[in-house]
C-alpha atoms as a PDB file:
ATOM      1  CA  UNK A   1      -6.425 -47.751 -71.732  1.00  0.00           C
ATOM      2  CA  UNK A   2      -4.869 -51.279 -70.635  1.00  0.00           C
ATOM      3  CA  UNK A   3      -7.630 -53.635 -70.834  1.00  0.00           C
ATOM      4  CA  UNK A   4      -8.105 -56.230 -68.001  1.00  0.00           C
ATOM      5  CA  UNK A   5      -4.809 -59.110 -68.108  1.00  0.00           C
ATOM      6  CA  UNK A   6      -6.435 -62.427 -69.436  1.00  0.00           C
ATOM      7  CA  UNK A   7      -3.357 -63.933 -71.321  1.00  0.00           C
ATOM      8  CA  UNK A   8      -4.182 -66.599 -74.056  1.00  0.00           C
ATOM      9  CA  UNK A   9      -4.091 -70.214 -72.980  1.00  0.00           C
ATOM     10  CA  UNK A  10      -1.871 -70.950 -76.072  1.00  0.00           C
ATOM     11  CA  UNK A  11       0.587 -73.640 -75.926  1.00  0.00           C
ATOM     12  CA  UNK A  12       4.210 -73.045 -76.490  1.00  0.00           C
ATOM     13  CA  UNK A  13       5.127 -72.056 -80.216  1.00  0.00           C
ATOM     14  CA  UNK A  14       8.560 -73.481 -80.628  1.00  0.00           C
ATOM     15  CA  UNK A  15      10.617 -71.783 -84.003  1.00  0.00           C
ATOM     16  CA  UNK A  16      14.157 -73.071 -83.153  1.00  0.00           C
ATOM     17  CA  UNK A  17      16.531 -74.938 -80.664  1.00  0.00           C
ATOM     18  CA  UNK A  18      19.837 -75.707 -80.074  1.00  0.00           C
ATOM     19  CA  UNK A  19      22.598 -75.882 -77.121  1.00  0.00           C
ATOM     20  CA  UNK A  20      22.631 -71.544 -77.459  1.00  0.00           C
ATOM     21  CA  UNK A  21      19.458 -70.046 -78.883  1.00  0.00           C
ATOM     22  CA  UNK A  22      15.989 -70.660 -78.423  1.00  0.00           C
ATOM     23  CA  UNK A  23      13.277 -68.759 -80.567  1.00  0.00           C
ATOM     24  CA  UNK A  24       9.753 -68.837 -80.134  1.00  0.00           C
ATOM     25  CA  UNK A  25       6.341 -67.260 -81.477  1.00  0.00           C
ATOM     26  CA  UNK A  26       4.638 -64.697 -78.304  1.00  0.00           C
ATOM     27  CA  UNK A  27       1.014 -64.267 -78.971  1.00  0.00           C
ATOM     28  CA  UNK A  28      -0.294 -61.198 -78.480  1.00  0.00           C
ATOM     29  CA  UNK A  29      -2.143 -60.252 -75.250  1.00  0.00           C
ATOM     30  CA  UNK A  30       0.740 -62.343 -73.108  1.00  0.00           C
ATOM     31  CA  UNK A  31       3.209 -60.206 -71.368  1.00  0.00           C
ATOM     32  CA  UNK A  32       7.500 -61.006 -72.190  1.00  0.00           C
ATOM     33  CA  UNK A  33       8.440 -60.809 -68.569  1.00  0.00           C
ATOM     34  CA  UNK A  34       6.300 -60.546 -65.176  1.00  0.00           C
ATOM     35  CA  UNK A  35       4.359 -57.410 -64.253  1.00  0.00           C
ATOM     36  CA  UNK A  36       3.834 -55.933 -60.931  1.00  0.00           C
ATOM     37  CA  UNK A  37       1.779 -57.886 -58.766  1.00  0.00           C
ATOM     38  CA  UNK A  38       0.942 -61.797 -58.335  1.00  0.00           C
ATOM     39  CA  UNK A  39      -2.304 -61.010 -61.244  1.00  0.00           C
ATOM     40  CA  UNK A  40       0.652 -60.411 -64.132  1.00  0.00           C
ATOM     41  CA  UNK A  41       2.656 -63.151 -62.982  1.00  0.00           C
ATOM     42  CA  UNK A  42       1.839 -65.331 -66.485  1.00  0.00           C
ATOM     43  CA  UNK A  43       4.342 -64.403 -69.212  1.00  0.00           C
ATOM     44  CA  UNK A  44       6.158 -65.828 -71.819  1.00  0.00           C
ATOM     45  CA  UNK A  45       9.494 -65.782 -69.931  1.00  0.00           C
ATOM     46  CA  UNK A  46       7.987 -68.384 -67.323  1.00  0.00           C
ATOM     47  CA  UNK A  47       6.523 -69.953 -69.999  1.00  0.00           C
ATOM     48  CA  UNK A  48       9.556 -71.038 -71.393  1.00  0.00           C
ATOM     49  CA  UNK A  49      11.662 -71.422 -68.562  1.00  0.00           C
ATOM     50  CA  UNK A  50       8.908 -74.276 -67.045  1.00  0.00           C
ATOM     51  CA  UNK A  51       9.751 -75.779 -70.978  1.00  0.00           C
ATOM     52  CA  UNK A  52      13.713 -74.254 -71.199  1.00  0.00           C
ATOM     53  CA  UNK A  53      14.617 -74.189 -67.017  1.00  0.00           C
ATOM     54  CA  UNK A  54      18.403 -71.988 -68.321  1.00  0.00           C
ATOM     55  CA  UNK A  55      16.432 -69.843 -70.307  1.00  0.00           C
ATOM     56  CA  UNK A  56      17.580 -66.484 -69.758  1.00  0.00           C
ATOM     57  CA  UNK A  57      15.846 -62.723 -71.658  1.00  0.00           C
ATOM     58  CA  UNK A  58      17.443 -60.872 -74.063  1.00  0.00           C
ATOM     59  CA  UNK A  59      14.819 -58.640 -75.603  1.00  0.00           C
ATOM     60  CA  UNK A  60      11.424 -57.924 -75.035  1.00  0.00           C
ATOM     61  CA  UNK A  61       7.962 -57.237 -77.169  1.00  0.00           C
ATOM     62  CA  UNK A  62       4.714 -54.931 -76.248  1.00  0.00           C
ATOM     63  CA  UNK A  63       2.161 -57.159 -74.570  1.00  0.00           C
ATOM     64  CA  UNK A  64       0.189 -56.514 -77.275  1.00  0.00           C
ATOM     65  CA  UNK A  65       2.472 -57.422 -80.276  1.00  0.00           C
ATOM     66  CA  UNK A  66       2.361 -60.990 -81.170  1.00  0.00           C
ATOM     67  CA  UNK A  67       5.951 -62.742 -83.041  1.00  0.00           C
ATOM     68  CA  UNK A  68       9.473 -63.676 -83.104  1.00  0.00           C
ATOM     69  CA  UNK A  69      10.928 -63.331 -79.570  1.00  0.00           C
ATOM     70  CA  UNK A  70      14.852 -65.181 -79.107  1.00  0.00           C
ATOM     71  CA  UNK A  71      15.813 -66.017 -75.769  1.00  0.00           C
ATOM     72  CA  UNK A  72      19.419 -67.470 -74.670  1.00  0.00           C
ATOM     73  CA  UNK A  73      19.585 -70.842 -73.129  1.00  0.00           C
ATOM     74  CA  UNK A  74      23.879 -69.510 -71.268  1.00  0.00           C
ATOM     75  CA  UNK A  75      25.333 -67.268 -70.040  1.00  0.00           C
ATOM     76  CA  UNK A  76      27.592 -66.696 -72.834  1.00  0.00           C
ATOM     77  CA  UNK A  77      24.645 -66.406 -75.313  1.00  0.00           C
ATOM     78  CA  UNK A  78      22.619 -64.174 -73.332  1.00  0.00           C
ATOM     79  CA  UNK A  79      25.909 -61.844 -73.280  1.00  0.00           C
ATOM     80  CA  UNK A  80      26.529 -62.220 -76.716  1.00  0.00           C
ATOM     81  CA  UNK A  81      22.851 -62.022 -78.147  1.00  0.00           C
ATOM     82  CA  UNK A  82      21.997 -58.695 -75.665  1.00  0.00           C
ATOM     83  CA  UNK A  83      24.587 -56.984 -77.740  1.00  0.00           C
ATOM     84  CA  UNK A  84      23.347 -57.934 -80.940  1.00  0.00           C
ATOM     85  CA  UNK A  85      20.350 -55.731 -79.644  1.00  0.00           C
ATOM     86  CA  UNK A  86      22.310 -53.109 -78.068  1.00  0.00           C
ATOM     87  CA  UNK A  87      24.702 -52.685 -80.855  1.00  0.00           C
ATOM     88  CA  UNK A  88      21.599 -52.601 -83.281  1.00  0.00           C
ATOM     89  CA  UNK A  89      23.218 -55.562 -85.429  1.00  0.00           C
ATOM     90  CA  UNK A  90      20.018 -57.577 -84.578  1.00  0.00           C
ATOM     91  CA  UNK A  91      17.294 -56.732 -87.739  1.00  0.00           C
ATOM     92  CA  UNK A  92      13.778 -56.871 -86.827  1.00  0.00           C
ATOM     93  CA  UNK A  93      10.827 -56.838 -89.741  1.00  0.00           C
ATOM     94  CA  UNK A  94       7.657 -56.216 -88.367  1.00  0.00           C
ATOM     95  CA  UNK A  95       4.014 -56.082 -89.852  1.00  0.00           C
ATOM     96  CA  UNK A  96       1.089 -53.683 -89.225  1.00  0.00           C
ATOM     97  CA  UNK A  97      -2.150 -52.715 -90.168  1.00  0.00           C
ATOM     98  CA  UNK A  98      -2.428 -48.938 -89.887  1.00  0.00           C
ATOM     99  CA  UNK A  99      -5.592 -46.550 -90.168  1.00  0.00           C
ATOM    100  CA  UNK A 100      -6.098 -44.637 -93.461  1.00  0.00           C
ATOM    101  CA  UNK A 101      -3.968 -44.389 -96.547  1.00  0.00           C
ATOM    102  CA  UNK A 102      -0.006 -44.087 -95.917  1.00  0.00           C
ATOM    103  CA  UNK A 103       1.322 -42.097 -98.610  1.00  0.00           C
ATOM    104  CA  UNK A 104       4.263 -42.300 -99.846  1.00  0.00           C
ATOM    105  CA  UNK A 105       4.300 -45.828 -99.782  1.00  0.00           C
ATOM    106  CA  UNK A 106       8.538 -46.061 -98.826  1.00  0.00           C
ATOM    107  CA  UNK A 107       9.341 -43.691 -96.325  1.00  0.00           C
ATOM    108  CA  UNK A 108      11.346 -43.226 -92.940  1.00  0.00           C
ATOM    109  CA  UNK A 109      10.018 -41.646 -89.886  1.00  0.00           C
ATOM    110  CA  UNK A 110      12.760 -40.047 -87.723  1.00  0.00           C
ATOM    111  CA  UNK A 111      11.379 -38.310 -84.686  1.00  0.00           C
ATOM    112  CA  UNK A 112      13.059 -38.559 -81.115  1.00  0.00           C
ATOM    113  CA  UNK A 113      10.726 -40.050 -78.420  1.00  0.00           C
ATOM    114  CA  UNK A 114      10.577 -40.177 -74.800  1.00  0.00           C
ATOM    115  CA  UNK A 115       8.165 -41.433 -72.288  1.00  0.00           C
ATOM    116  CA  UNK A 116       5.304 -39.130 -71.458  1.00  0.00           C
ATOM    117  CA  UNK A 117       5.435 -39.060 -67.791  1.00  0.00           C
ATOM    118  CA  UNK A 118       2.418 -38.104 -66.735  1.00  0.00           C
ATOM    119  CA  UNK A 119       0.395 -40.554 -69.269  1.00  0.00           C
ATOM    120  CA  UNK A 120       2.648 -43.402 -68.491  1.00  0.00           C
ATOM    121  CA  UNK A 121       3.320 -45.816 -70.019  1.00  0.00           C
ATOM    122  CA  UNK A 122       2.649 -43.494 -73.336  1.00  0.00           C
ATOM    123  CA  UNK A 123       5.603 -42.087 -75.048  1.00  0.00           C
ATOM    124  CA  UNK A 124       5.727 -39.431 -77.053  1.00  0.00           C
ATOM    125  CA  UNK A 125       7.597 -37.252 -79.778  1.00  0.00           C
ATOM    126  CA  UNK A 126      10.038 -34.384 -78.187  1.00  0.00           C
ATOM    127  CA  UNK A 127      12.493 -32.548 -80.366  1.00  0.00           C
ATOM    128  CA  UNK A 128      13.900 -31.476 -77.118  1.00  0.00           C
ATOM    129  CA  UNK A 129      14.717 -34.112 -75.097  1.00  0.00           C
ATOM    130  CA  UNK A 130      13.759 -37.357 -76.967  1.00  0.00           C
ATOM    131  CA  UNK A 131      15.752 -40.026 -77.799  1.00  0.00           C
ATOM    132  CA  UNK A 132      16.667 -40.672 -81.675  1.00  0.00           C
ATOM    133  CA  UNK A 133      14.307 -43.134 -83.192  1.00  0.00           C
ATOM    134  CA  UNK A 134      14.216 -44.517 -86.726  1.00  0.00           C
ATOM    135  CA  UNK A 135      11.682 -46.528 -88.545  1.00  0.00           C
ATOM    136  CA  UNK A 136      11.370 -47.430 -92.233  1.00  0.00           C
ATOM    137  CA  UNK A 137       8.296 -48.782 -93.534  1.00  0.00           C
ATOM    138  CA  UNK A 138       6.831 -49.754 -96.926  1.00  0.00           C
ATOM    139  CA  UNK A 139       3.417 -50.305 -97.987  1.00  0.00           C
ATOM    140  CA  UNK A 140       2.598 -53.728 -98.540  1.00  0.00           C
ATOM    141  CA  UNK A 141      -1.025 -52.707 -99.271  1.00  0.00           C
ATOM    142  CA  UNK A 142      -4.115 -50.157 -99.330  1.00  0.00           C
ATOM    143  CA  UNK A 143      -7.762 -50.822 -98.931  1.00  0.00           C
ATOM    144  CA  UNK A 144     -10.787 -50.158 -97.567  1.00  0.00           C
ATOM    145  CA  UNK A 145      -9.708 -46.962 -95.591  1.00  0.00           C
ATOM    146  CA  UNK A 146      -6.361 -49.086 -94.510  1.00  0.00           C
ATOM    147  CA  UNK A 147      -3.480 -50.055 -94.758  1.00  0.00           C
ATOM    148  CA  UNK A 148      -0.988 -53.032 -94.539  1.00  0.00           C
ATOM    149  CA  UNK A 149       2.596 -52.015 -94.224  1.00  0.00           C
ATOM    150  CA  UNK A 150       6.075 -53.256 -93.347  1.00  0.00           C
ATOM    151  CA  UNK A 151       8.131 -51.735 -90.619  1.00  0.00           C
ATOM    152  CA  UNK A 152      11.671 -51.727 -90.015  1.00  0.00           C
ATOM    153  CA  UNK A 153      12.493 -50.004 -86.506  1.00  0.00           C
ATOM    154  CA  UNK A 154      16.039 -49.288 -86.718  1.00  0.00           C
ATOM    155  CA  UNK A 155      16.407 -48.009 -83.094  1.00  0.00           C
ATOM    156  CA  UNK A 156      14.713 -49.738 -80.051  1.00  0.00           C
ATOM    157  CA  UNK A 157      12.646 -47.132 -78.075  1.00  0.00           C
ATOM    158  CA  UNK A 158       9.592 -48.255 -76.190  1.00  0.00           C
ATOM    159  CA  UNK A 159       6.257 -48.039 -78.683  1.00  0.00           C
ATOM    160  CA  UNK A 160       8.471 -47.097 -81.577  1.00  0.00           C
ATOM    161  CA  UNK A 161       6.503 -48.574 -83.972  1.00  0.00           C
ATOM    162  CA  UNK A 162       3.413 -47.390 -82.416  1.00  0.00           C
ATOM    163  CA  UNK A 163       4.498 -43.873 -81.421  1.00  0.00           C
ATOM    164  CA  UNK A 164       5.933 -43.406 -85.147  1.00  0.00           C
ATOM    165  CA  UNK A 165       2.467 -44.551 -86.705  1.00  0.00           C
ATOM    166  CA  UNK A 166       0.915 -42.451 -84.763  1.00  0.00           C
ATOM    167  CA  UNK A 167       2.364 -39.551 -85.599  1.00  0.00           C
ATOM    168  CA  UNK A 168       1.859 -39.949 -89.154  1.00  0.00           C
ATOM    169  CA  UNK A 169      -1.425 -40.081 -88.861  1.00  0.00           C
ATOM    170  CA  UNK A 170      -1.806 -43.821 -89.408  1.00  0.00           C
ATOM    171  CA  UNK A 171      -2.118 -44.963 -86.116  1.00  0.00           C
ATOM    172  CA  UNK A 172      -2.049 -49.405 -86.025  1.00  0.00           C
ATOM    173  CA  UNK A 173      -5.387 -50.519 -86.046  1.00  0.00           C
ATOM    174  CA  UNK A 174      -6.451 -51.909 -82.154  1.00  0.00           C
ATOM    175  CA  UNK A 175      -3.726 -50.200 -80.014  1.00  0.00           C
ATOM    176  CA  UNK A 176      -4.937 -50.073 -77.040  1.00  0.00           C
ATOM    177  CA  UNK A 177      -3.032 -46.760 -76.130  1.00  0.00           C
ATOM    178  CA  UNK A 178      -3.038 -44.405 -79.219  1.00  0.00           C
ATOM    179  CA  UNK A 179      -5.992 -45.813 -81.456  1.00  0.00           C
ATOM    180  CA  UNK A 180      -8.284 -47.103 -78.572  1.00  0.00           C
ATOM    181  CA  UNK A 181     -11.826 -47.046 -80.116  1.00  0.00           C
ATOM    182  CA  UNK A 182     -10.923 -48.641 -83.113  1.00  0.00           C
ATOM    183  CA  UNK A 183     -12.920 -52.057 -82.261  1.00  0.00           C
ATOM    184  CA  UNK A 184     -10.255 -54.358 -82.881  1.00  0.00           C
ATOM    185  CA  UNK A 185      -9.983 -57.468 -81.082  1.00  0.00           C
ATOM    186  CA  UNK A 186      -6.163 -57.133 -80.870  1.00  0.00           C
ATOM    187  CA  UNK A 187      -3.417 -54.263 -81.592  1.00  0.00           C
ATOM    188  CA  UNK A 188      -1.980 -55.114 -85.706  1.00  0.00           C
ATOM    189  CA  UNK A 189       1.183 -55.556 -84.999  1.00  0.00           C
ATOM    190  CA  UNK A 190       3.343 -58.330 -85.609  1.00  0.00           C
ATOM    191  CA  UNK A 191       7.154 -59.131 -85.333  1.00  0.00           C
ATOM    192  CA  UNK A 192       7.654 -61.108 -88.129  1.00  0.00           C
ATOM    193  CA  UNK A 193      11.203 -61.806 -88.653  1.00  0.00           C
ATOM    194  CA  UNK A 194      14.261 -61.176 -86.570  1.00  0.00           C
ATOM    195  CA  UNK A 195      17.649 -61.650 -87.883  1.00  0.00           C
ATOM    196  CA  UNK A 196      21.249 -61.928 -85.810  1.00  0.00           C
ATOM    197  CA  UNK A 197      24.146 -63.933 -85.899  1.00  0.00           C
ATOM    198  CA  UNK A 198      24.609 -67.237 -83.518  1.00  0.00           C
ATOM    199  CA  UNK A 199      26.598 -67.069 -80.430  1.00  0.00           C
ATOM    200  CA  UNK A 200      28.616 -69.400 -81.185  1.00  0.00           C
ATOM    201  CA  UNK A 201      29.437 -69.862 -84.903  1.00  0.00           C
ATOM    202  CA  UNK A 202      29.185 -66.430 -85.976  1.00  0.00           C
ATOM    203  CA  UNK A 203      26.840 -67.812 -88.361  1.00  0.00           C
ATOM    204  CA  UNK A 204      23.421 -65.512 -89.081  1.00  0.00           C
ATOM    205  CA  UNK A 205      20.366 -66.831 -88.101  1.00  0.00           C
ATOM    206  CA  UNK A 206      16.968 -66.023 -89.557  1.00  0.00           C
ATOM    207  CA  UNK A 207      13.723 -66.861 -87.599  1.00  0.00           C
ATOM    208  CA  UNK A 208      10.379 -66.100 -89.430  1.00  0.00           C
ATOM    209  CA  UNK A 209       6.349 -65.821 -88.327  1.00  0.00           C
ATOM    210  CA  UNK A 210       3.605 -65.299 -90.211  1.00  0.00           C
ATOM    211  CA  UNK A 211       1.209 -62.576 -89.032  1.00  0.00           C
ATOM    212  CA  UNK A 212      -2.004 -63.641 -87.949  1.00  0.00           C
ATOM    213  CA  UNK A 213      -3.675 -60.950 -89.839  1.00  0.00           C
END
């Protein structure tokens, strides 16, 4: 389960700025946009609008998955940068530490997900009416009954990463949902690079963050 809300008191982790884009680190534990209710008000979109007042969403990470998050600072960019996402021309790298052994060590997991309504917000894997999901990984590493892999979701469902993982058998170490007595002090997963082009020039943009892990 969802432990208690106590965001980190972390101050703002600025990657890049100009006149279109802004990109900034999330640390895990904080919420991208507000929850329901006045207690899950603290999230890293306020956070950067009290720092960025025209900063406007574009994509979102897990409250527990700490990295790269882009936000648009018009109109125009928000428009533009939403359908780098939609259009899956954005490319996200993410890192993970999973449970057990992953062998191979380059694969592809292609299972359809949907959300598991009466577990919400869980999702699950459903031949029949799931959504087509994609994610490549390779192991980095493998140690100590673990290991340290690279993930490349190439579709956007909710929990992707974590859903996918899962059903491997390699759950990521600390998720609060799917591997919740693992005695982590956070879920391993980080966003670690996103790439997309700028709204402006055309020109592609690469914004980088080491895992904490």
């Amino acid at each position: 389960m969802q432990s208690e809300y106590t965001p980190p008191d972390t101050p703002l982790d600025v990657l890049h700025e100009d006149h279109e884009v802004l990109a900034v680190v999330k640390p895990d534990g904080l919420l991208s946009v507000p929850g329901k209710g006045a207690h899950l008000a603290d999230c890293l979109l306020t956070r950067v609008q009290a720092a960025f007042p025209t900063a406007l969403l574009v994509h979102r990470l897990d409250r527990d998955t700490s990295g790269v998050m882009v936000f648009a600072l018009t109109d125009h960019a928000q428009r533009f940068l939403s359908k780098e996402f939609e259009e899956r021309r954005a490319r996200k790298t993410y890192v993970a530490r999973v449970a057990g052994r992953l062998e191979p060590k380059i694969g592809a997991v292609d299972l359809p997900l949907i959300v598991d309504w009466p577990n919400r917000p869980r999702q699950m894997v459903c031949h029949e009416t799931g959504k087509p999901s994609l994610t490549e990984y390779r192991v980095l590493k493998a140690a100590d009954g673990e290991s340290r892999v690279r993930l490349w979701p190439r579709t956007g469902r909710t929990h992707q990463l974590r859903v996918h993982m899962l059903a491997l058998g390699h759950p990521i170490l600390g998720d609060p949902l799917y591997a919740p007595d693992a005695g982590f002090a956070r879920m391993m997963l980080h966003a670690e690079e996103l790439r997309l082009s700028h709204p402006e020039s055309g020109r592609g943009m690469s914004f980088r963050a080491k895992a904490p892990f």
